[in-house]
PDB file of N, CA and C in Angstrom:
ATOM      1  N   UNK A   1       0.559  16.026  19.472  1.00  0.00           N
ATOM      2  CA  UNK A   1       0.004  14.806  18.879  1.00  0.00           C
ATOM      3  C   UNK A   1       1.126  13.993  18.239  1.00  0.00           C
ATOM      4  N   UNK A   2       0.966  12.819  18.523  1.00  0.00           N
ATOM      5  CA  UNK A   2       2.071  11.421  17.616  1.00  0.00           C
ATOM      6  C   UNK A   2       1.535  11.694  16.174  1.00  0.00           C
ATOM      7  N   UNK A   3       3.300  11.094  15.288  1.00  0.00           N
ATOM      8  CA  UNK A   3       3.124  11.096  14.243  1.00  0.00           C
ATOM      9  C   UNK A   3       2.235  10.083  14.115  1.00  0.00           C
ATOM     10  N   UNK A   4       1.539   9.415  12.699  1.00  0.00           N
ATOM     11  CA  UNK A   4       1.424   8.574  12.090  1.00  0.00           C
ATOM     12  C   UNK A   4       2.136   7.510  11.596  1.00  0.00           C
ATOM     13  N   UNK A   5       1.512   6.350  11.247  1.00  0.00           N
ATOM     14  CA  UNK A   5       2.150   5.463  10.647  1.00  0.00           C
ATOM     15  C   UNK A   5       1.435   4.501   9.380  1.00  0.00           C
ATOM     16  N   UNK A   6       1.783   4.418   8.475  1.00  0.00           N
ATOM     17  CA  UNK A   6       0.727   4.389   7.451  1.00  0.00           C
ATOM     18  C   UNK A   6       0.848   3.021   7.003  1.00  0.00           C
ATOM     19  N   UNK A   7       0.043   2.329   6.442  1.00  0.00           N
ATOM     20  CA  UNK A   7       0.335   0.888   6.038  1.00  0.00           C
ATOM     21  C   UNK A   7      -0.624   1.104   4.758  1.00  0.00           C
ATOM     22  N   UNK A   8      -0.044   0.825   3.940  1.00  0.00           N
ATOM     23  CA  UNK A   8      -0.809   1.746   2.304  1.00  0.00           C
ATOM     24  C   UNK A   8      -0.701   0.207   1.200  1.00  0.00           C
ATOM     25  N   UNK A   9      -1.484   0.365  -0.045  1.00  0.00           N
ATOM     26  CA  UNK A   9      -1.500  -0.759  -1.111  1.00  0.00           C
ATOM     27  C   UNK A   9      -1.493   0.206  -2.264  1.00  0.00           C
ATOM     28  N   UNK A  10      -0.663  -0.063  -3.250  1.00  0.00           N
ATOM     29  CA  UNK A  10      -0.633   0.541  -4.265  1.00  0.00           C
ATOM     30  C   UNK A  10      -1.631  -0.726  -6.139  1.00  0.00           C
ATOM     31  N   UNK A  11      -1.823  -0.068  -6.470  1.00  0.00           N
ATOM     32  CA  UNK A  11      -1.974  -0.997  -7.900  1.00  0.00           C
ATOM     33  C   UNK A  11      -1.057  -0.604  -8.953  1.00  0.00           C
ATOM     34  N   UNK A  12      -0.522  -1.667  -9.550  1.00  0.00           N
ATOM     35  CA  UNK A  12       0.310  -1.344 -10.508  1.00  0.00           C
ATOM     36  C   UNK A  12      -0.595  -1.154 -11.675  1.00  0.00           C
ATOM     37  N   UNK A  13      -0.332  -0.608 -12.817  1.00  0.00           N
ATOM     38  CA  UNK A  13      -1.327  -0.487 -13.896  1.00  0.00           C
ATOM     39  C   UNK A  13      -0.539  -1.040 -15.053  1.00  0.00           C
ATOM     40  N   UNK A  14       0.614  -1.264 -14.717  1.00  0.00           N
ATOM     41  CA  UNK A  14       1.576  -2.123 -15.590  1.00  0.00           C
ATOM     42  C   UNK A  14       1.160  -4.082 -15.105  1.00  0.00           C
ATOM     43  N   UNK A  15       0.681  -4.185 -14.394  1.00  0.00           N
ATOM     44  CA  UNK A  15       0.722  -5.826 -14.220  1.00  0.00           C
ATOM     45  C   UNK A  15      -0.818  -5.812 -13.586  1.00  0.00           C
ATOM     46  N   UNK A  16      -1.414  -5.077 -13.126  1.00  0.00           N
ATOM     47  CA  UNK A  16      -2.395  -4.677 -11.804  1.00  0.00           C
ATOM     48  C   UNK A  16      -2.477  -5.944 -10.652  1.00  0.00           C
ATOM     49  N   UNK A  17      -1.127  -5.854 -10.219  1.00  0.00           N
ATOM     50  CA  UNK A  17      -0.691  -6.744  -8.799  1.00  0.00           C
ATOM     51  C   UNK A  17      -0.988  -5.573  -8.117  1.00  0.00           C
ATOM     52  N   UNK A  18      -1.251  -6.010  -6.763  1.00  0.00           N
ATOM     53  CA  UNK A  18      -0.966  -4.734  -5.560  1.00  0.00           C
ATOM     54  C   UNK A  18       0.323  -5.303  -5.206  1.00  0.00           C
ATOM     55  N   UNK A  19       1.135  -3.756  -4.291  1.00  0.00           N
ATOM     56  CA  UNK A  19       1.977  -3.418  -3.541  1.00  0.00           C
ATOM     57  C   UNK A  19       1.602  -3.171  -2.403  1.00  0.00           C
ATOM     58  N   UNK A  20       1.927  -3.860  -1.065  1.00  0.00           N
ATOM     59  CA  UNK A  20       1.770  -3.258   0.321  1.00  0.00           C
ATOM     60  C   UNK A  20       2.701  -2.616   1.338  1.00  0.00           C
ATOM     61  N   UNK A  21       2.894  -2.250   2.221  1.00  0.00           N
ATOM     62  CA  UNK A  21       3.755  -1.628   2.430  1.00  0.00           C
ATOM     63  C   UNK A  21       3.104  -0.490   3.679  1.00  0.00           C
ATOM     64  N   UNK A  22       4.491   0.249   4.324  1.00  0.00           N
ATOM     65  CA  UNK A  22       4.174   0.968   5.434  1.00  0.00           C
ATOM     66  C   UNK A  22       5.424   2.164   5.742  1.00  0.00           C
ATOM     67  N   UNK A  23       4.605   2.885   6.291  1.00  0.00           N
ATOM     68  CA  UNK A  23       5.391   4.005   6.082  1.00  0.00           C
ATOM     69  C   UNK A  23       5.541   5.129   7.053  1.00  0.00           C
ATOM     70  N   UNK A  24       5.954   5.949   7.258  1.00  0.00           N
ATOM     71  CA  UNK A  24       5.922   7.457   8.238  1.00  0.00           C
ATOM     72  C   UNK A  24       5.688   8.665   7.780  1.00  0.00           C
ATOM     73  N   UNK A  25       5.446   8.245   6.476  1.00  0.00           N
ATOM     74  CA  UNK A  25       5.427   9.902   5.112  1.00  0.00           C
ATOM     75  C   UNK A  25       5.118   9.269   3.777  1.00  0.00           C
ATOM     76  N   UNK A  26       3.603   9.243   4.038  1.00  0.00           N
ATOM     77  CA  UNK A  26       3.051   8.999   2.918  1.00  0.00           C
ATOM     78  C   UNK A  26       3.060   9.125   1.543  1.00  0.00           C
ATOM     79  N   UNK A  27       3.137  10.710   1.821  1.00  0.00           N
ATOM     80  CA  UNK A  27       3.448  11.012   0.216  1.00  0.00           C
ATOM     81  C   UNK A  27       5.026  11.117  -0.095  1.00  0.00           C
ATOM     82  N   UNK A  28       5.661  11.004   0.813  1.00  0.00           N
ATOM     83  CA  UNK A  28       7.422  11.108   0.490  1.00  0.00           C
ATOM     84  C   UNK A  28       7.451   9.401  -0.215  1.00  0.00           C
ATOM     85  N   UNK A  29       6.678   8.556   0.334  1.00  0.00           N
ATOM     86  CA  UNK A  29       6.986   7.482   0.063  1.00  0.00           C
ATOM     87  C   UNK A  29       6.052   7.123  -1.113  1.00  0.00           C
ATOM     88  N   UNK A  30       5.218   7.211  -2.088  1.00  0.00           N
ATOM     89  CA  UNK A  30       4.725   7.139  -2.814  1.00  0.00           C
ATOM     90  C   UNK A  30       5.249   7.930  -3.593  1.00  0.00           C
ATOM     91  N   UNK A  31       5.481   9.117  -3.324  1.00  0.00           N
ATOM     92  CA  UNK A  31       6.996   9.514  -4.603  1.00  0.00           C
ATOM     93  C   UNK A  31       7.782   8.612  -4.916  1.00  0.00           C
ATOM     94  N   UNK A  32       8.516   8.032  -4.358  1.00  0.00           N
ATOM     95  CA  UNK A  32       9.452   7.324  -4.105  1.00  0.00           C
ATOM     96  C   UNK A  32       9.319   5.886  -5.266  1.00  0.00           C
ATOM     97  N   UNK A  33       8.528   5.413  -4.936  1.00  0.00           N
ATOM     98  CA  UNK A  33       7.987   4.606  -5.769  1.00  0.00           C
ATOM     99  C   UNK A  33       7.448   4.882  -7.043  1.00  0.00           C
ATOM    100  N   UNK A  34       6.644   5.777  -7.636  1.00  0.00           N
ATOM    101  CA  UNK A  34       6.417   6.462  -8.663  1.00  0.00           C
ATOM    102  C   UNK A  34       7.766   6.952  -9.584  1.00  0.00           C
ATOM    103  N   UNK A  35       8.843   7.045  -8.625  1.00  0.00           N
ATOM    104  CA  UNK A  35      10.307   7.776  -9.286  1.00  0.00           C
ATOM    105  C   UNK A  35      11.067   6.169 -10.044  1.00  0.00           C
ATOM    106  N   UNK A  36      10.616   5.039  -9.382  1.00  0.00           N
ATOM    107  CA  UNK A  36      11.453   3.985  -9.912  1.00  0.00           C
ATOM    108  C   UNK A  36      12.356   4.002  -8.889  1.00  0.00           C
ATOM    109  N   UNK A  37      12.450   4.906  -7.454  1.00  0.00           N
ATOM    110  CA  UNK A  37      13.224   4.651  -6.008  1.00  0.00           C
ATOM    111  C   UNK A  37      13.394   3.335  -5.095  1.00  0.00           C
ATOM    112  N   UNK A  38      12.065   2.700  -5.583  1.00  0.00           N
ATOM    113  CA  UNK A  38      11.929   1.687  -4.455  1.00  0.00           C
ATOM    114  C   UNK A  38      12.178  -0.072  -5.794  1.00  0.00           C
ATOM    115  N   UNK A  39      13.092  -0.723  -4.935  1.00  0.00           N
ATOM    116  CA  UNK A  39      13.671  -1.923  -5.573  1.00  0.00           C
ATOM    117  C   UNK A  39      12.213  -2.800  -6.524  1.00  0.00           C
ATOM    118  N   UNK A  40      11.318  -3.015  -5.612  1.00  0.00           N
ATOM    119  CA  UNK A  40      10.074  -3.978  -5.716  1.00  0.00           C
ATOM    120  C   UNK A  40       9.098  -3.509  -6.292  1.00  0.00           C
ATOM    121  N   UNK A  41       9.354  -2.272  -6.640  1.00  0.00           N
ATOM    122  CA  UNK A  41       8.429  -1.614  -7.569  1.00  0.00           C
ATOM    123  C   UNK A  41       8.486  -0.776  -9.002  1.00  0.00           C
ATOM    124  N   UNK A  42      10.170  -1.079  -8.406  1.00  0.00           N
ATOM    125  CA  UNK A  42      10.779  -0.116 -10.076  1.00  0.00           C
ATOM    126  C   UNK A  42      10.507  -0.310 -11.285  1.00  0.00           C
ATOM    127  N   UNK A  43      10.273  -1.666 -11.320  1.00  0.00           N
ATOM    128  CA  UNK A  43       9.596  -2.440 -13.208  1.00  0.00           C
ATOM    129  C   UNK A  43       7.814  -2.131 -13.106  1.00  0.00           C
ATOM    130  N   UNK A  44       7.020  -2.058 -12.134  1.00  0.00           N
ATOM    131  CA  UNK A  44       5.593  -1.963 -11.951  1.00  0.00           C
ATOM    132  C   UNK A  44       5.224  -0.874 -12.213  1.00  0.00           C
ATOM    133  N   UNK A  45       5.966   0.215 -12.587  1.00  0.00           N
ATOM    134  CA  UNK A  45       5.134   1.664 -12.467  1.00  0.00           C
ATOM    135  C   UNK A  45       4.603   1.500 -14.189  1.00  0.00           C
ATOM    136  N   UNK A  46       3.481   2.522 -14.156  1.00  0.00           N
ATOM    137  CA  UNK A  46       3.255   3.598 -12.814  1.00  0.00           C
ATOM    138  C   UNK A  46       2.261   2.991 -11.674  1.00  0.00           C
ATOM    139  N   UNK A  47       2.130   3.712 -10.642  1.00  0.00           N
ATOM    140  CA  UNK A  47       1.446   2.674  -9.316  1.00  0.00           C
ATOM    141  C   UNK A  47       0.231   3.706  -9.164  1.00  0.00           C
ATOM    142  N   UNK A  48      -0.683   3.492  -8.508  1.00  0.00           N
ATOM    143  CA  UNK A  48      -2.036   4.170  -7.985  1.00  0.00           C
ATOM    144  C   UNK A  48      -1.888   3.832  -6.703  1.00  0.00           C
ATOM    145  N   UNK A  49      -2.041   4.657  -5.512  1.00  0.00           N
ATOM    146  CA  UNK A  49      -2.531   4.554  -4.349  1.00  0.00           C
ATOM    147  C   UNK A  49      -3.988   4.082  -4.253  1.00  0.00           C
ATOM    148  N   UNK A  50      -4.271   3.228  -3.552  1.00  0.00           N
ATOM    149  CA  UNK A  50      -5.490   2.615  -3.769  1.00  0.00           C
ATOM    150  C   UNK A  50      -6.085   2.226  -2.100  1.00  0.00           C
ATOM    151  N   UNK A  51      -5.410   2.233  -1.607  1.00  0.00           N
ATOM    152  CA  UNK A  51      -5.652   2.322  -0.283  1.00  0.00           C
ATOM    153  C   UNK A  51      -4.816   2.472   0.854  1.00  0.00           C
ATOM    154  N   UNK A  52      -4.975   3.180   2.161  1.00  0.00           N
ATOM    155  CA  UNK A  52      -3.646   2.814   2.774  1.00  0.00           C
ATOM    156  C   UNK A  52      -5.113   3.263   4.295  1.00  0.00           C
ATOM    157  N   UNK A  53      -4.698   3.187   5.652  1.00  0.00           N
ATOM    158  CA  UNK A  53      -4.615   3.376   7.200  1.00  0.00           C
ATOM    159  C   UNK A  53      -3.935   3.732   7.919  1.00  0.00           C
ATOM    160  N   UNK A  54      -3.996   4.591   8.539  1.00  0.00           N
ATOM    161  CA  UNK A  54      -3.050   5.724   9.542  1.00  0.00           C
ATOM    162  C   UNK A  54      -3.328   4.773  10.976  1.00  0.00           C
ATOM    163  N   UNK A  55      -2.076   4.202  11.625  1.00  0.00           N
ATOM    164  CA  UNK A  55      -1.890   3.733  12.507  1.00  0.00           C
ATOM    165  C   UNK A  55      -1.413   4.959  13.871  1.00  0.00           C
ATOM    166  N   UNK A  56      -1.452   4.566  14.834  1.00  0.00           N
ATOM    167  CA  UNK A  56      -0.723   5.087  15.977  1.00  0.00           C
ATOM    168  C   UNK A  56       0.484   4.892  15.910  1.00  0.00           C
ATOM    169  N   UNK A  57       0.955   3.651  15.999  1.00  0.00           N
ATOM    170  CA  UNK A  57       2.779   3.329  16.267  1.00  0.00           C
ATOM    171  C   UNK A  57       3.570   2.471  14.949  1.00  0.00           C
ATOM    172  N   UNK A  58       4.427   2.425  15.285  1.00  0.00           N
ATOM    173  CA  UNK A  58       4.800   1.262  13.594  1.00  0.00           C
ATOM    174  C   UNK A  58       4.942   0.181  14.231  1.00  0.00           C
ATOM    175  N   UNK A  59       4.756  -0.593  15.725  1.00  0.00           N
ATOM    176  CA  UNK A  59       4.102  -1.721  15.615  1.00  0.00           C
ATOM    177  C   UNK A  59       2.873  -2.146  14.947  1.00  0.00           C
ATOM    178  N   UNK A  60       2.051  -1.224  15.179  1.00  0.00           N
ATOM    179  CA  UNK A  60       0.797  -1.629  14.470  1.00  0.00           C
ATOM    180  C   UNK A  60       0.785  -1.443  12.905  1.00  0.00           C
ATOM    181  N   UNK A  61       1.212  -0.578  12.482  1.00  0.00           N
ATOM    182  CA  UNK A  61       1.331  -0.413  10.859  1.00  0.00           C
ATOM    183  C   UNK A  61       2.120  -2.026  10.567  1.00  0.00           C
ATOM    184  N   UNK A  62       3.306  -2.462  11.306  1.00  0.00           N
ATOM    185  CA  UNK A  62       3.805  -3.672  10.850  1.00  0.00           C
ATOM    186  C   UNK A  62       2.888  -5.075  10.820  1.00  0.00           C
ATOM    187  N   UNK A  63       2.595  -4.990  11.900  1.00  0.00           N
ATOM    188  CA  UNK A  63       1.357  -6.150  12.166  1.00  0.00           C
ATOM    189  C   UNK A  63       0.406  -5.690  10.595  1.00  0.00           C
ATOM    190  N   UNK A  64      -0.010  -4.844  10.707  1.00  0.00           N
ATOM    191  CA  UNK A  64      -1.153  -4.530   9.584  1.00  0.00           C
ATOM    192  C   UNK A  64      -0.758  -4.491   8.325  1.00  0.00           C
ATOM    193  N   UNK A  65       0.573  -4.025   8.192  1.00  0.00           N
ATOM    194  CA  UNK A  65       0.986  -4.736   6.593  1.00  0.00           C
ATOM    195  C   UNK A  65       1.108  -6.360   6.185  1.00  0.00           C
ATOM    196  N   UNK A  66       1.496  -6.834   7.561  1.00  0.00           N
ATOM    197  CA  UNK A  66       1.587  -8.534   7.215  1.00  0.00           C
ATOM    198  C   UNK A  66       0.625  -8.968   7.348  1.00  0.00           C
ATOM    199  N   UNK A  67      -0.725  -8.511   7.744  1.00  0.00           N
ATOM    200  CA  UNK A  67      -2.058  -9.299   7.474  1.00  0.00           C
ATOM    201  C   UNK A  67      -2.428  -8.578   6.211  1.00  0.00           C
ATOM    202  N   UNK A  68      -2.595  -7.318   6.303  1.00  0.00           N
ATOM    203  CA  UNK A  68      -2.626  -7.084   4.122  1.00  0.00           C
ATOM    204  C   UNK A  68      -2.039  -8.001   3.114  1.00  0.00           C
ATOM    205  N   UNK A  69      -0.908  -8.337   3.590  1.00  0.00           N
ATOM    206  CA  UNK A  69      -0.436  -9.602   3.143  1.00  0.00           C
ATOM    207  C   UNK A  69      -0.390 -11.176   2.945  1.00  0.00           C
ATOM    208  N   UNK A  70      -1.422 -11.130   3.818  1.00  0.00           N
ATOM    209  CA  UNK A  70      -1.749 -12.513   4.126  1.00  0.00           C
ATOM    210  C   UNK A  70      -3.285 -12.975   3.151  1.00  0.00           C
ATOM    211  N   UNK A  71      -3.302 -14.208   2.925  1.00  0.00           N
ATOM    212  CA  UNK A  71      -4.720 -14.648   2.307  1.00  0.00           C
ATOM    213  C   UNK A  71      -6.013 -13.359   2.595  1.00  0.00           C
ATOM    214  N   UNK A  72      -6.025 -13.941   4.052  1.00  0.00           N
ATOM    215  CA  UNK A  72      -7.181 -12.933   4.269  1.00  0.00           C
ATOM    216  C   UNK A  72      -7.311 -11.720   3.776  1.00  0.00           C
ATOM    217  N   UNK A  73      -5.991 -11.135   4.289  1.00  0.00           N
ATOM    218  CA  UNK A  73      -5.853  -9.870   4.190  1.00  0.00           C
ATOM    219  C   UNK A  73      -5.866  -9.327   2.677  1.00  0.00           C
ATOM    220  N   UNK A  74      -5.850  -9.915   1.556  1.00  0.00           N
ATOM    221  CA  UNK A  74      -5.325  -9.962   0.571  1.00  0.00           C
ATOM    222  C   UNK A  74      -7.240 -10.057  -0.316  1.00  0.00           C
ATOM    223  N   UNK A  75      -7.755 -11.186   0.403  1.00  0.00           N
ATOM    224  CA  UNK A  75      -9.458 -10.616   0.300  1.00  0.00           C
ATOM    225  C   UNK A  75      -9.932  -9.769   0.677  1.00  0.00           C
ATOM    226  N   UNK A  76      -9.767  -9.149   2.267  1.00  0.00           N
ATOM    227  CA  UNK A  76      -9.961  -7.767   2.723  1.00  0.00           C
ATOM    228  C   UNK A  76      -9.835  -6.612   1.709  1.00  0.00           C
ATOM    229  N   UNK A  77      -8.612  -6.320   1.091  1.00  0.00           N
ATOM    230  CA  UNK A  77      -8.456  -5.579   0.076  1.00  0.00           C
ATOM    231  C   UNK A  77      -9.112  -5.760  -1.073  1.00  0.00           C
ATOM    232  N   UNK A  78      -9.496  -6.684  -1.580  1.00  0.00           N
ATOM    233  CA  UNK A  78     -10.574  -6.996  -2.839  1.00  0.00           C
ATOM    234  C   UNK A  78     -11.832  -6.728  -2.875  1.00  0.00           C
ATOM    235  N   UNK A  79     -12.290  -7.283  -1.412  1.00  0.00           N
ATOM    236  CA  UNK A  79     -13.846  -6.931  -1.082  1.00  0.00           C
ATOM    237  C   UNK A  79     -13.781  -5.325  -1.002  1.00  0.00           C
ATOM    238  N   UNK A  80     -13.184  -4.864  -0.301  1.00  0.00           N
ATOM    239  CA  UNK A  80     -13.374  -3.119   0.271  1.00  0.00           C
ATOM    240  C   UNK A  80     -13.334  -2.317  -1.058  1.00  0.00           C
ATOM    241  N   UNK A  81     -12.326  -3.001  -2.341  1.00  0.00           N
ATOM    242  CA  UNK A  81     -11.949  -2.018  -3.585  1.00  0.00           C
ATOM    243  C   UNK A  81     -12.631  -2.732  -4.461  1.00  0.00           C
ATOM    244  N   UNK A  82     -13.329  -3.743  -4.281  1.00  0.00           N
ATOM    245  CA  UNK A  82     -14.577  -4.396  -5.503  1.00  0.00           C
ATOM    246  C   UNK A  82     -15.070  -3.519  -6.588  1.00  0.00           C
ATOM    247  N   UNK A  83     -16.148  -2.327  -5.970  1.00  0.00           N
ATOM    248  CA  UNK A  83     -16.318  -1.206  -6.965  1.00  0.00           C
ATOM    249  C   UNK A  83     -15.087  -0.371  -7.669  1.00  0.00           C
ATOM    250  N   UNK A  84     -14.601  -0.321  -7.253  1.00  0.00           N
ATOM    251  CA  UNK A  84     -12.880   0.085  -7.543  1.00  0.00           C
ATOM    252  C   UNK A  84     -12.629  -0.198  -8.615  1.00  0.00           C
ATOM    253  N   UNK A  85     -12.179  -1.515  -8.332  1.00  0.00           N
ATOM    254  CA  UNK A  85     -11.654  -2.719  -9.559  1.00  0.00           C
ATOM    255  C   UNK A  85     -12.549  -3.056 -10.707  1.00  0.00           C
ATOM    256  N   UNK A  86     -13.887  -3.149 -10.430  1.00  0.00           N
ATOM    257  CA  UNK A  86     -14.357  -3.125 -11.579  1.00  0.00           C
ATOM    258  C   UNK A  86     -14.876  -2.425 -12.220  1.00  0.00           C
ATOM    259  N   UNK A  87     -14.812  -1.273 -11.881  1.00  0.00           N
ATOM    260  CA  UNK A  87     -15.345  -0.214 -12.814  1.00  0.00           C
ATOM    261  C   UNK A  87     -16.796   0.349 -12.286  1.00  0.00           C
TER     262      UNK A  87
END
């Protein structure tokens, strides 16, 4: 079986912006970020995993982080974590 490819959103609990992002090792990479490792997230911690999708290839994880990123995509994530977010 192919690896995975993950396209994940974190919440900061220091600002509560999301982080999006993509990956090959989920939890190596959410360490990573939690450690103050990753540039764009080092002042935001601590972070919550809050959502992420296991792709087939890292074309598709790429495509799927830049629409997480996008307007839409950016409501997509609000609507799906609604109960989430508010308690």
């Amino acid at each position: 079986m192919n690896d995975f490819y993950y396209t994940y959103v974190l919440l900061s609990q220091k600002d509560n912006k999301f982080y999006t992002g993509y990956t090959s090792d989920l939890k190596r990479r959410f360490e990573e970020h939690n450690k103050g490792l990753v540039a764009s997230t080092k002042n935001r911690r601590p972070l919550v995993l809050v959502y992420f999708e296991a792709c087939l290839n890292q074309q598709d994880a790429t495509h799927r982080e830049k629409y997480l990123k996008s307007f839409h995509g950016k409501m997509f994530i609000r609507n799906r974590l609604k109960s989430y977010l508010t308690g």
